[in-house]
N, C-alpha and C. Protein backbone atom coordinates (compact mmCIF):
# COMPACT_ATOMS: atom_id res chain seq x y z
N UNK A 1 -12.45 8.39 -1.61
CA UNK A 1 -12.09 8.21 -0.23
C UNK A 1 -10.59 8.46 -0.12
N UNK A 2 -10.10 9.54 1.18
CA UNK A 2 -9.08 9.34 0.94
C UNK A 2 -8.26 9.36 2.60
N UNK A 3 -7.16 8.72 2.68
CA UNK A 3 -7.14 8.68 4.29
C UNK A 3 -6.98 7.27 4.94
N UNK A 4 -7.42 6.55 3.90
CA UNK A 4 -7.83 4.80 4.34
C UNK A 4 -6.19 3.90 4.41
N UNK A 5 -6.50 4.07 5.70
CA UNK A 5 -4.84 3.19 6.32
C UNK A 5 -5.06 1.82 7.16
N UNK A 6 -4.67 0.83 7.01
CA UNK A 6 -5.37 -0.45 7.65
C UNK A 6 -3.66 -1.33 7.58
N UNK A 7 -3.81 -1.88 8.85
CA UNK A 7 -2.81 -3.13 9.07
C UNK A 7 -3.54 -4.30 9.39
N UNK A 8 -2.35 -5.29 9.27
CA UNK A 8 -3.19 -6.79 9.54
C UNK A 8 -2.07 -7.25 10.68
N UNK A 9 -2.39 -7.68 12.03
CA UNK A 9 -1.40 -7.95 13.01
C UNK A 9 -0.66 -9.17 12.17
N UNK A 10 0.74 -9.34 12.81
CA UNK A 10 1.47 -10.30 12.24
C UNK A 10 1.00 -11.84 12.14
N UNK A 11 -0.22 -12.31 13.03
CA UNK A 11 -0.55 -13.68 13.68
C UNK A 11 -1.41 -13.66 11.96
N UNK A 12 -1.60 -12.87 11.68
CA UNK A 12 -2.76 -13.31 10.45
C UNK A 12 -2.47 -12.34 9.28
N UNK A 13 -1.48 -12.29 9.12
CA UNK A 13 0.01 -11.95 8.05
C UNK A 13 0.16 -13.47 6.98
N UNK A 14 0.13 -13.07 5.94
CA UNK A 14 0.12 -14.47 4.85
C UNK A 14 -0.97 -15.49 4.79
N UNK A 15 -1.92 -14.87 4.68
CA UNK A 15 -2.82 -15.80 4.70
C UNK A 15 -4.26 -14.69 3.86
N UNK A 16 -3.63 -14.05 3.46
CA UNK A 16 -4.76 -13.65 1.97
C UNK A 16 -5.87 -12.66 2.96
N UNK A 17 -5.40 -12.15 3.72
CA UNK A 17 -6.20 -10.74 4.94
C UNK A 17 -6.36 -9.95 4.01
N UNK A 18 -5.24 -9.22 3.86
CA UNK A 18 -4.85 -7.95 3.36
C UNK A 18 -5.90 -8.06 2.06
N UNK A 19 -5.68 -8.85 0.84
CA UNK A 19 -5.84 -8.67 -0.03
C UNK A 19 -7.14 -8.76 -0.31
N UNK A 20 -8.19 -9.63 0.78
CA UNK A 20 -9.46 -9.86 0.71
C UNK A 20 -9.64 -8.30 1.20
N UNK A 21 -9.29 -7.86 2.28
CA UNK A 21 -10.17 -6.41 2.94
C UNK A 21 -9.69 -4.86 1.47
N UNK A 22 -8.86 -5.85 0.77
CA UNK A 22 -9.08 -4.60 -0.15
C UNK A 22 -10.05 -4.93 -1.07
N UNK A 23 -10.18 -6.39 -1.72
CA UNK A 23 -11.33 -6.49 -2.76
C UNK A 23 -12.71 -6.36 -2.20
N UNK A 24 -12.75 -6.84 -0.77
CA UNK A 24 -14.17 -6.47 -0.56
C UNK A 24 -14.51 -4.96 0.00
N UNK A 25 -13.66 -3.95 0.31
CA UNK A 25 -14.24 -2.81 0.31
C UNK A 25 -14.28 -2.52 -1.08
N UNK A 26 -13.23 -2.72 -1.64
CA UNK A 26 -13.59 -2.64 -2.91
C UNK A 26 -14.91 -2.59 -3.50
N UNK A 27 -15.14 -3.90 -3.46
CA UNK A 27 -16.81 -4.37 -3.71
C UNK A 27 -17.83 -3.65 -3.15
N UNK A 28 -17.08 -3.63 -1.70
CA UNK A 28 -18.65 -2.31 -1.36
C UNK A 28 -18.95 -1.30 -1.47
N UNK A 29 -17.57 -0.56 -1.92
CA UNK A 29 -17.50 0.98 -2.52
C UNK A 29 -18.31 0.73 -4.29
N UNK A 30 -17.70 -0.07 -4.87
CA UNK A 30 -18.52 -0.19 -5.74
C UNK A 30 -19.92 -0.22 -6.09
N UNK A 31 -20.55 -1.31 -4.88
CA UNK A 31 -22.35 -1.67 -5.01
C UNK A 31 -22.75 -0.07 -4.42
N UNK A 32 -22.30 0.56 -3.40
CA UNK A 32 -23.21 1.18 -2.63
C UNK A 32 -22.46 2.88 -2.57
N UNK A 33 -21.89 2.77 -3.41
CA UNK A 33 -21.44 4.63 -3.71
C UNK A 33 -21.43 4.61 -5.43
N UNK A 34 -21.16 5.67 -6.17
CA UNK A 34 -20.77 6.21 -7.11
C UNK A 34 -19.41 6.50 -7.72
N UNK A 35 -18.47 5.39 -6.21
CA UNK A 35 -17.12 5.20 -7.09
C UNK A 35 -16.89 4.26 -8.35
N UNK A 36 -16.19 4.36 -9.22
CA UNK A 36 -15.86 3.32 -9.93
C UNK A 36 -14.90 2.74 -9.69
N UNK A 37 -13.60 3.31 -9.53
CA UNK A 37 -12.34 2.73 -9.24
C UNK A 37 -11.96 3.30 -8.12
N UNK A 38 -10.98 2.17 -7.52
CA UNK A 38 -10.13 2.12 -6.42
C UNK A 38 -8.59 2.28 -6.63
N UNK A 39 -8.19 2.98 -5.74
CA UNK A 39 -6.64 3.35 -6.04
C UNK A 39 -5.75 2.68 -4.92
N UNK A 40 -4.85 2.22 -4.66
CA UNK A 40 -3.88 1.53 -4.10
C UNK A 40 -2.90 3.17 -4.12
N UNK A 41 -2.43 3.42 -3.17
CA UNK A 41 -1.18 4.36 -3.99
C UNK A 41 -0.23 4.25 -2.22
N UNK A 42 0.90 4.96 -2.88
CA UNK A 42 2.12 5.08 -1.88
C UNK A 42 2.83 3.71 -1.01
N UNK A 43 2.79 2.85 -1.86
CA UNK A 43 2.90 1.52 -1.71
C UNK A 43 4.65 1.31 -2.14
N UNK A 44 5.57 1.56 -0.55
CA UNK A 44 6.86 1.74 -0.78
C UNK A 44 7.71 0.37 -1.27
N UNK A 45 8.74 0.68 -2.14
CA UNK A 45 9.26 -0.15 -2.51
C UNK A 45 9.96 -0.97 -1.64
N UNK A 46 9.90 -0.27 -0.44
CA UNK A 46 10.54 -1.04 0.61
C UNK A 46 9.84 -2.31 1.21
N UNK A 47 8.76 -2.53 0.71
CA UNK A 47 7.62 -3.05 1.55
C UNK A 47 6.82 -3.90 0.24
N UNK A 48 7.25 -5.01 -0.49
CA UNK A 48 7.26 -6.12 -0.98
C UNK A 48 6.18 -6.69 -0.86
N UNK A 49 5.51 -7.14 0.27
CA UNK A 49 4.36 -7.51 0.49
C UNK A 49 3.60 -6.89 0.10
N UNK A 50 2.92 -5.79 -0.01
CA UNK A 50 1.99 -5.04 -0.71
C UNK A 50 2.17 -5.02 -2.30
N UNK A 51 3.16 -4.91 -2.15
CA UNK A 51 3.48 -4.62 -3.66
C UNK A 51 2.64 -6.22 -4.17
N UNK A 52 3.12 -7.23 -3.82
CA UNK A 52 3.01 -8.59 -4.44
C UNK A 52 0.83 -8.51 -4.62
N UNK A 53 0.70 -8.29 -2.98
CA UNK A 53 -0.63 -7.96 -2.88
C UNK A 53 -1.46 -6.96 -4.30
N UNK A 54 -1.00 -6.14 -4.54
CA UNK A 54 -1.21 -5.27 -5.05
C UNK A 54 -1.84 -6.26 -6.73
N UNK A 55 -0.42 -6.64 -7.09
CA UNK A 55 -0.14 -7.51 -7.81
C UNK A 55 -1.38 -8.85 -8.45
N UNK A 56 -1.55 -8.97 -7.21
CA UNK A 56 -2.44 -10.12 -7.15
C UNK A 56 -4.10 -9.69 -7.07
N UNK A 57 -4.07 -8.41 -7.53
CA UNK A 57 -5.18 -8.04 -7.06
C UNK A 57 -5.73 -7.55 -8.44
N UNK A 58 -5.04 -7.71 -9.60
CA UNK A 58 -4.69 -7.40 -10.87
C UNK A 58 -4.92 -5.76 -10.87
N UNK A 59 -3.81 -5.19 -10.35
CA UNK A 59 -3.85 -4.11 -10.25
C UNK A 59 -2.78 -3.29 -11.59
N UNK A 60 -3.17 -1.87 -12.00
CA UNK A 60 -2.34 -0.97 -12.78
C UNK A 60 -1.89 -0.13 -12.21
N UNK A 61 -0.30 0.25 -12.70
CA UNK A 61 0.31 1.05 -12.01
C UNK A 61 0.05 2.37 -12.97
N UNK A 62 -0.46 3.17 -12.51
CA UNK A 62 -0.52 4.29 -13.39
C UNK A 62 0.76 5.51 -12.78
N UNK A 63 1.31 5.70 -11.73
CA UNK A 63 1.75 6.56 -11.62
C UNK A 63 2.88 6.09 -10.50
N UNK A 64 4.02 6.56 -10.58
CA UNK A 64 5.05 6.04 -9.26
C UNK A 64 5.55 7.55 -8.58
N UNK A 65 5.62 7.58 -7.14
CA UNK A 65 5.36 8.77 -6.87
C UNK A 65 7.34 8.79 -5.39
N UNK A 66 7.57 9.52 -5.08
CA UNK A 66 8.57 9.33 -4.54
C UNK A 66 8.89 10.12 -3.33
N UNK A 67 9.36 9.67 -2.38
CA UNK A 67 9.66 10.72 -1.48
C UNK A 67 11.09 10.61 -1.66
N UNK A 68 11.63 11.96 -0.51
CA UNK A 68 12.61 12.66 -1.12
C UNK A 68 12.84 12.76 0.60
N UNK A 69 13.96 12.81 1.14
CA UNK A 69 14.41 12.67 2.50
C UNK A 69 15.54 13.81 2.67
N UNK A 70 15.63 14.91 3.57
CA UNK A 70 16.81 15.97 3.44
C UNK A 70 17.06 15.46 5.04
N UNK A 71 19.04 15.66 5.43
CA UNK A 71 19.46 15.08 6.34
C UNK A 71 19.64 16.65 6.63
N UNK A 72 19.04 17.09 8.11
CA UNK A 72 19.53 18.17 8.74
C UNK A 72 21.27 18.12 9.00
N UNK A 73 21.34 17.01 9.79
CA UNK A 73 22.55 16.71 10.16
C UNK A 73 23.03 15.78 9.36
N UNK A 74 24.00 16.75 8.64
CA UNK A 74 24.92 16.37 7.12
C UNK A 74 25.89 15.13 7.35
N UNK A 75 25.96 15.25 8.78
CA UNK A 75 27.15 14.42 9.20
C UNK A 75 27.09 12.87 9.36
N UNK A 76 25.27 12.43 9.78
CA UNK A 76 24.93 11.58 9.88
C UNK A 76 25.06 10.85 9.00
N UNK A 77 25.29 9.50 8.68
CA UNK A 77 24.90 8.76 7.48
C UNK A 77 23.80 8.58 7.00
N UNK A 78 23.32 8.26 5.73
CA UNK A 78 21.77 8.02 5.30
C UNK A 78 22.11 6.45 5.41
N UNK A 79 20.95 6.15 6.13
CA UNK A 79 20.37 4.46 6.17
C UNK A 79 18.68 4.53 5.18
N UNK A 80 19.11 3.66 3.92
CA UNK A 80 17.54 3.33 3.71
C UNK A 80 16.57 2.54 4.64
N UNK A 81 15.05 2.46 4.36
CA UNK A 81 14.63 2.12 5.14
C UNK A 81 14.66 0.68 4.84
N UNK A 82 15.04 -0.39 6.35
CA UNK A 82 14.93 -1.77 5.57
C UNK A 82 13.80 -2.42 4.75
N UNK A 83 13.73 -3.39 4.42
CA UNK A 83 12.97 -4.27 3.72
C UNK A 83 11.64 -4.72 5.29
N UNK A 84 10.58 -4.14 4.67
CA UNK A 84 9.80 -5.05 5.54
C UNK A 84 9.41 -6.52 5.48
């Protein structure tokens, strides 16, 4: 599967959402297709919460992947992106 993008509104943020709707598709990709494994990927360093999620989900990092940002306008300053 590939494409699978999901948020959790902020009201129900910290409270173990996220991490259940990944083990149980998980689970259902498992019982009822021919996947074996599930991949987590593009999970920015900026963005902590997932990562921890991720974490807790006893997940392996097999690969770290990076984007790369070119400033048309040279003049501008680069701002990273904040911390979510």
């Amino acid at each position: 599967m590939i494409g699978l993008v999901f948020g959790v509104i902020p009201e129900w943020q910290k409270k173990g959402i996220e991490g259940f709707m990944i083990w149980e598709g998980t689970q259902h990709l498992r019982k009822h297709t021919d996947f074996k494994t599930t991949e987590l990927q593009w999970i920015g360093d900026f963005n902590p919460k997932m990562i921890k999620i991720a974490e807790n989900l006893d997940t392996t990092v097999t690969r770290k992947l990076a984007t790369y940002r070119y400033l048309f306008d040279q003049e501008k300053d680069f701002e990273r992106h904040p911390i979510i």
